[in-house]
C-alpha atoms as a PDB file:
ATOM      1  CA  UNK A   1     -31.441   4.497 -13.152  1.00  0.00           C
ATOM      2  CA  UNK A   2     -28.775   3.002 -11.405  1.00  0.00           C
ATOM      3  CA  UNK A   3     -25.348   5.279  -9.920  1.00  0.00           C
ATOM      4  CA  UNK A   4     -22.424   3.228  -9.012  1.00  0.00           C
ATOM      5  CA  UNK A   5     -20.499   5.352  -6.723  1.00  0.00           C
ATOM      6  CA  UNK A   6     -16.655   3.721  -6.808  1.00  0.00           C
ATOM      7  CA  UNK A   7     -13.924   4.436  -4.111  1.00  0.00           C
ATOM      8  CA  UNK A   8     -10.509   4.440  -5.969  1.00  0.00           C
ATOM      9  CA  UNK A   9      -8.211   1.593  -5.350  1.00  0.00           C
ATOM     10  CA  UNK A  10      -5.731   1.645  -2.320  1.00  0.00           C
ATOM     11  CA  UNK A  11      -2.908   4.277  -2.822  1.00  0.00           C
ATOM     12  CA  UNK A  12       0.385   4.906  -1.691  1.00  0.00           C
ATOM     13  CA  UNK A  13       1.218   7.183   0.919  1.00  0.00           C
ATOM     14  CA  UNK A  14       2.124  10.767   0.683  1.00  0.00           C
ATOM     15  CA  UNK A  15       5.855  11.064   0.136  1.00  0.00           C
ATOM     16  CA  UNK A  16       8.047  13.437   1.279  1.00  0.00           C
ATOM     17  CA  UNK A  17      10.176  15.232  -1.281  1.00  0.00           C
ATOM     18  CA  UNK A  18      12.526  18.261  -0.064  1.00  0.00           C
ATOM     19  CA  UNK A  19      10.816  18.730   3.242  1.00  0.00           C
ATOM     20  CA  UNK A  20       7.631  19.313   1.776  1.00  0.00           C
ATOM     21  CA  UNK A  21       5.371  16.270   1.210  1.00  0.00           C
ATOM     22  CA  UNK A  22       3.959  15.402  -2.283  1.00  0.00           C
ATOM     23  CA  UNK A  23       0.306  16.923  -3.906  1.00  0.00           C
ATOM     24  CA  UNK A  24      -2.500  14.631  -2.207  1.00  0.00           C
ATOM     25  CA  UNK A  25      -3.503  14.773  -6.029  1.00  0.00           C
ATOM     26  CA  UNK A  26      -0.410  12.954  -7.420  1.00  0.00           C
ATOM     27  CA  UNK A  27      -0.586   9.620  -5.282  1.00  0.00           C
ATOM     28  CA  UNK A  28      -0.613   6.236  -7.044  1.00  0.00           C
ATOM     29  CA  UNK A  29      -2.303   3.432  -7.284  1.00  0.00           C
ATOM     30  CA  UNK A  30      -0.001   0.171  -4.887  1.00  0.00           C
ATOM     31  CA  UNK A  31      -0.211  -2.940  -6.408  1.00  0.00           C
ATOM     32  CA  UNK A  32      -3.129  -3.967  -4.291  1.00  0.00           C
ATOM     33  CA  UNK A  33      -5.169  -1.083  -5.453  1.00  0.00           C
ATOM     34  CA  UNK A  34      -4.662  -2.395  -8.972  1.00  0.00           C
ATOM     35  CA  UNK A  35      -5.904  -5.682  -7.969  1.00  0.00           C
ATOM     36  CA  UNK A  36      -8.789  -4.270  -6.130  1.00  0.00           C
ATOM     37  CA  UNK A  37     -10.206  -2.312  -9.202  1.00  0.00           C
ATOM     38  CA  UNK A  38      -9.535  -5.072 -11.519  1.00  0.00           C
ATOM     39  CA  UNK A  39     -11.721  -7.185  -8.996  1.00  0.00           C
ATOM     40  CA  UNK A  40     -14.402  -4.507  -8.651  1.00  0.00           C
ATOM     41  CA  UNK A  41     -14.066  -3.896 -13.020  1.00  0.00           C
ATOM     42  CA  UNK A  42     -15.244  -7.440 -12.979  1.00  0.00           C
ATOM     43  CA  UNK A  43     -17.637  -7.543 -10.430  1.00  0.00           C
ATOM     44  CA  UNK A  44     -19.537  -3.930 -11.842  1.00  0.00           C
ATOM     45  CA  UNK A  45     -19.120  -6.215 -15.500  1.00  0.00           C
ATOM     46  CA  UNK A  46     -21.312  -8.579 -14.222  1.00  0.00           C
ATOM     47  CA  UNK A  47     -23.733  -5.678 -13.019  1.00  0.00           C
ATOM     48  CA  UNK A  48     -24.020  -4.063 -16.471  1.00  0.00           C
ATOM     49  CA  UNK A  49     -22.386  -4.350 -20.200  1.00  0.00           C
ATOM     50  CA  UNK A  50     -21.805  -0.788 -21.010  1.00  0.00           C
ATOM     51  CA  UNK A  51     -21.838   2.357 -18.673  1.00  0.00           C
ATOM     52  CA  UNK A  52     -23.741   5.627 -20.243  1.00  0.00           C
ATOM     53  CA  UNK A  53     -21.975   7.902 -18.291  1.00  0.00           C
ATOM     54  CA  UNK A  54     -18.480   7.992 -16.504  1.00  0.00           C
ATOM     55  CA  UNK A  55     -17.625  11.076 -14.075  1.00  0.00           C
ATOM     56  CA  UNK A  56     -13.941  10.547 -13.007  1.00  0.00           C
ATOM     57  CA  UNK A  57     -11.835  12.634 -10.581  1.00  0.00           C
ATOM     58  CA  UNK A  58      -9.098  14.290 -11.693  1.00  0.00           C
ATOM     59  CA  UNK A  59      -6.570  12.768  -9.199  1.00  0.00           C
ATOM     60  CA  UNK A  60      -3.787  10.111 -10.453  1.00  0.00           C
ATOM     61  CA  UNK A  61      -4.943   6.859  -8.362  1.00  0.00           C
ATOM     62  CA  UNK A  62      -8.919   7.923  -9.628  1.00  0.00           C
ATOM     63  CA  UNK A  63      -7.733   7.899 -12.567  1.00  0.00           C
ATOM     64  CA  UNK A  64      -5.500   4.806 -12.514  1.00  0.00           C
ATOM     65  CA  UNK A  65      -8.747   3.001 -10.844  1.00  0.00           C
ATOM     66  CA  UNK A  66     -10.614   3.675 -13.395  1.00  0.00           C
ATOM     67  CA  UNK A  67      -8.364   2.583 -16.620  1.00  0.00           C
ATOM     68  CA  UNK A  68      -8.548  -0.834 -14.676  1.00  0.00           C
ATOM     69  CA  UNK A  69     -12.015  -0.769 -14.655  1.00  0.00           C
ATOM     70  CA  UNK A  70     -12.502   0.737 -18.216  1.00  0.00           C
ATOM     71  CA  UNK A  71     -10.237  -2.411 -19.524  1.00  0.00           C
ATOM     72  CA  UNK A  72     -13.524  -4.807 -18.173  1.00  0.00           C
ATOM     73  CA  UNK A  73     -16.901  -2.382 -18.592  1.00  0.00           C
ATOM     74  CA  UNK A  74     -17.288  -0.667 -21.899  1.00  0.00           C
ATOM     75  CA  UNK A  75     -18.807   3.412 -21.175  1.00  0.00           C
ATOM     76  CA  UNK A  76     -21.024   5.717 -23.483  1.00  0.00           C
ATOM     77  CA  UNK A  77     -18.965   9.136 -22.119  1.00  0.00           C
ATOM     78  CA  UNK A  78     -16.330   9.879 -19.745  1.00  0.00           C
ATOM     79  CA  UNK A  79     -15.660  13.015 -18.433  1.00  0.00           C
ATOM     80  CA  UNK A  80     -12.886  14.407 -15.684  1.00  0.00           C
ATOM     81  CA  UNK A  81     -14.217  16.530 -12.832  1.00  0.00           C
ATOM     82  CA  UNK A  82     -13.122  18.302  -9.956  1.00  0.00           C
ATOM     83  CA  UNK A  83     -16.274  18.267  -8.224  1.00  0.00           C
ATOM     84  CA  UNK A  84     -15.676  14.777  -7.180  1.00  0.00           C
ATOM     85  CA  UNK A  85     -12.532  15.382  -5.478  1.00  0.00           C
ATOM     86  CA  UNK A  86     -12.003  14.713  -1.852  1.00  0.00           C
ATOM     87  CA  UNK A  87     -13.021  18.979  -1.066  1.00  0.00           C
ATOM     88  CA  UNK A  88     -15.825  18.328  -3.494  1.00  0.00           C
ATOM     89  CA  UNK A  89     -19.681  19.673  -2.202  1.00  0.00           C
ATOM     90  CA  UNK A  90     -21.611  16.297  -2.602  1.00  0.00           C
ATOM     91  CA  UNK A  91     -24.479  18.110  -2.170  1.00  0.00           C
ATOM     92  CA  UNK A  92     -23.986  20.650  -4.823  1.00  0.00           C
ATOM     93  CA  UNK A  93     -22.367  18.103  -6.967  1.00  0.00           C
ATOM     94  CA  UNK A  94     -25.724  15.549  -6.606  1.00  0.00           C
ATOM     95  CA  UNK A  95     -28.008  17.991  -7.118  1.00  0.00           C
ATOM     96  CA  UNK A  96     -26.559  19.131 -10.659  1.00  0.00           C
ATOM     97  CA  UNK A  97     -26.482  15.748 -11.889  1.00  0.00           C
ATOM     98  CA  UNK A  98     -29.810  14.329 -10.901  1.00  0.00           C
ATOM     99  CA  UNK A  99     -30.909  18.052 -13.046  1.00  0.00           C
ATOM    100  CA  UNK A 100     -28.639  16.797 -15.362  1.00  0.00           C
ATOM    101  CA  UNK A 101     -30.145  13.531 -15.683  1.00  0.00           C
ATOM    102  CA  UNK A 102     -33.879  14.949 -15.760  1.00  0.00           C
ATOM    103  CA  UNK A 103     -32.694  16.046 -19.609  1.00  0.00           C
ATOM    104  CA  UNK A 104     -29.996  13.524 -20.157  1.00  0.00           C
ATOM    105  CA  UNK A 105     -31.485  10.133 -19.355  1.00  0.00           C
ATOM    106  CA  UNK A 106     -29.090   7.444 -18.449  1.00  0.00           C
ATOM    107  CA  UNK A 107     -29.574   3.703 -17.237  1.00  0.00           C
ATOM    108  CA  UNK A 108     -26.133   3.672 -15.328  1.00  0.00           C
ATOM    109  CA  UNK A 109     -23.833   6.265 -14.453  1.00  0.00           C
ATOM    110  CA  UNK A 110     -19.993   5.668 -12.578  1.00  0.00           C
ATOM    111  CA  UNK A 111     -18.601   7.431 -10.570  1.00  0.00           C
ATOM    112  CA  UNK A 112     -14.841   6.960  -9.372  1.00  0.00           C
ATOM    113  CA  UNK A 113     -13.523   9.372  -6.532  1.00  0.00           C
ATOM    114  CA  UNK A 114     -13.033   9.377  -3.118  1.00  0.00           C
ATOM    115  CA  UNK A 115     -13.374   9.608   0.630  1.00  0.00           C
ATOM    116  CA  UNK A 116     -15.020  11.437   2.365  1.00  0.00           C
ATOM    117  CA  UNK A 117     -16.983  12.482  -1.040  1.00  0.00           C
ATOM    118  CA  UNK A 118     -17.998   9.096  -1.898  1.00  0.00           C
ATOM    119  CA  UNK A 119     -19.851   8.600   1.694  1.00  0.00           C
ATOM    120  CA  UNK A 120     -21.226  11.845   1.743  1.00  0.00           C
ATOM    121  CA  UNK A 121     -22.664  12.145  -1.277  1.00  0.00           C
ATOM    122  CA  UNK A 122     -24.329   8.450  -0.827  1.00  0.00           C
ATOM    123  CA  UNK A 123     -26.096   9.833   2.545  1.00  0.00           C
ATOM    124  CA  UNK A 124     -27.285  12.687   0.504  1.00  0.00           C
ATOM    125  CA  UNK A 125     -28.801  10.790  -2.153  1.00  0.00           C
ATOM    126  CA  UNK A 126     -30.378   8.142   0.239  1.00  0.00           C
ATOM    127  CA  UNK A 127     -30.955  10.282   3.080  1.00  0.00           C
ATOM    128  CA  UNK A 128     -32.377   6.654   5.395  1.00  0.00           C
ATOM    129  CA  UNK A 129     -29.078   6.298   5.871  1.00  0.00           C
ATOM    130  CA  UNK A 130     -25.833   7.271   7.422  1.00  0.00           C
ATOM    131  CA  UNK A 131     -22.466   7.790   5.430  1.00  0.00           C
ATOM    132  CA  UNK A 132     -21.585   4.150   4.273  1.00  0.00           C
ATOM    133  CA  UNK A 133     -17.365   3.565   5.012  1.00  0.00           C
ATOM    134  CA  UNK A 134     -16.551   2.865   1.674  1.00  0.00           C
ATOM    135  CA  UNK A 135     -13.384   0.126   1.130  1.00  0.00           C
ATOM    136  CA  UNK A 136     -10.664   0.803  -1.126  1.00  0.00           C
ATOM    137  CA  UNK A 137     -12.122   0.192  -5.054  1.00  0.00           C
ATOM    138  CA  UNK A 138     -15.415  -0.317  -3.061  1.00  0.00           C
ATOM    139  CA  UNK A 139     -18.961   0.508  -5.346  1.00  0.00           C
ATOM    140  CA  UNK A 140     -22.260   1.778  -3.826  1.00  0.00           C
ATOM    141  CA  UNK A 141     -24.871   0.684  -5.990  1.00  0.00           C
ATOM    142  CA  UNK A 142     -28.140   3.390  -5.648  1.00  0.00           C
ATOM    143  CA  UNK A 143     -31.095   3.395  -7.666  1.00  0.00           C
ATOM    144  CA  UNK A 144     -32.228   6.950  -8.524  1.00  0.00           C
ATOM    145  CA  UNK A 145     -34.864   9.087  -9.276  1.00  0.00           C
ATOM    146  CA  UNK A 146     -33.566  12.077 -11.163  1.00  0.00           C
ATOM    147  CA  UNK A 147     -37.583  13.746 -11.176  1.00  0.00           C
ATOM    148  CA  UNK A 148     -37.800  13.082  -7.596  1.00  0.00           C
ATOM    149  CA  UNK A 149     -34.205  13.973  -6.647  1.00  0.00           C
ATOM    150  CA  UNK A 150     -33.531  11.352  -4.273  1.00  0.00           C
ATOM    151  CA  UNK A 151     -32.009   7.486  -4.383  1.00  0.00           C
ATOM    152  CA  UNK A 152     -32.096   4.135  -2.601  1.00  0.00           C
ATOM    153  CA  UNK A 153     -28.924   2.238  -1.665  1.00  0.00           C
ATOM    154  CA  UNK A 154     -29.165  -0.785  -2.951  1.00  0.00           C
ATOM    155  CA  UNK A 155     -25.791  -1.994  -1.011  1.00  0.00           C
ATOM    156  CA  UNK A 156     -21.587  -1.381  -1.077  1.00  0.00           C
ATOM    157  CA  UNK A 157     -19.803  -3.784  -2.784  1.00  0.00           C
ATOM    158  CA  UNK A 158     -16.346  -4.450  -1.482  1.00  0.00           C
ATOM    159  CA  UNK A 159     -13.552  -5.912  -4.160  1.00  0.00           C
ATOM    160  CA  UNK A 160     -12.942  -9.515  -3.787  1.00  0.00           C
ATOM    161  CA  UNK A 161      -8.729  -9.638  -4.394  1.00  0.00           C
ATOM    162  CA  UNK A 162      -7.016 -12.932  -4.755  1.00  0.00           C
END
């Protein structure tokens, strides 16, 4: 089964609004970061035609990276969680779906969140290696083993922008 674990698209920096500085949760997507998921939507439709699963964090520029992406790959389910936010337990979060996935078989799964979750949660799963830097709108590609509870990175795709 393969689990593409995306990076959201480059975001704006936190404002500041009355002396206080805007919800990490609310930043957008820049321009670029558009462009960058569009390029990795059409790289990860080259990869597969339909996605079985989507997980997407609940934060605006996740969710902004992956409309551009769900424009260019076609998915079974998509579901919103907060266990894939940046204070999300990889660990805990891995280990419930690879369970998950031992009832509900999938070929290919997406993820879309962000850092440091993304490069935790790839260690965990492939424990060979250290926590891959992800780019902006980058994709880890790991084959997994739901029975065995474990995966191989395959490699991180980076999003080639115009």
């Amino acid at each position: 089964m393969k689990l593409f674990v995306m990076r959201h698209g480059e975001a704006r920096a936190p404002e500041m609004h009355l002396g206080s500085v805007e919800p990490d949760a609310d930043r957008e997507l820049t321009e670029r970061g558009r462009e960058e998921a569009i390029a990795a939507g059409k790289w990860l439709a080259e990869q597969t035609a339909k996605i079985d699963l989507v997980i997407v964090s609940p934060y605006v520029r996740a969710q902004q990276t992956y409309a551009e992406v769900a424009k260019l790959v076609g998915a079974q389910e998509v579901e919103v969680s907060v266990e894939i936010t940046p204070e999300g337990d990889p660990e805990l979060f891995a280990s419930a779906l690879l369970a998950r996935l031992q009832i509900e078989p999938a070929e290919s799964v997406l993820l879309v969140s962000h850092m440091p979750f993304v490069c935790y949660l790839t260690s965990y799963l492939d424990q060979r290696v250290q926590p891959p830097l992800f780019p902006t709108a980058g994709i880890a590609v790991i084959e997994v083993e739901p029975l065995a509870m474990e995966g191989c990175l395959q490699g991180v795709q980076a999003p080639v922008t115009q």
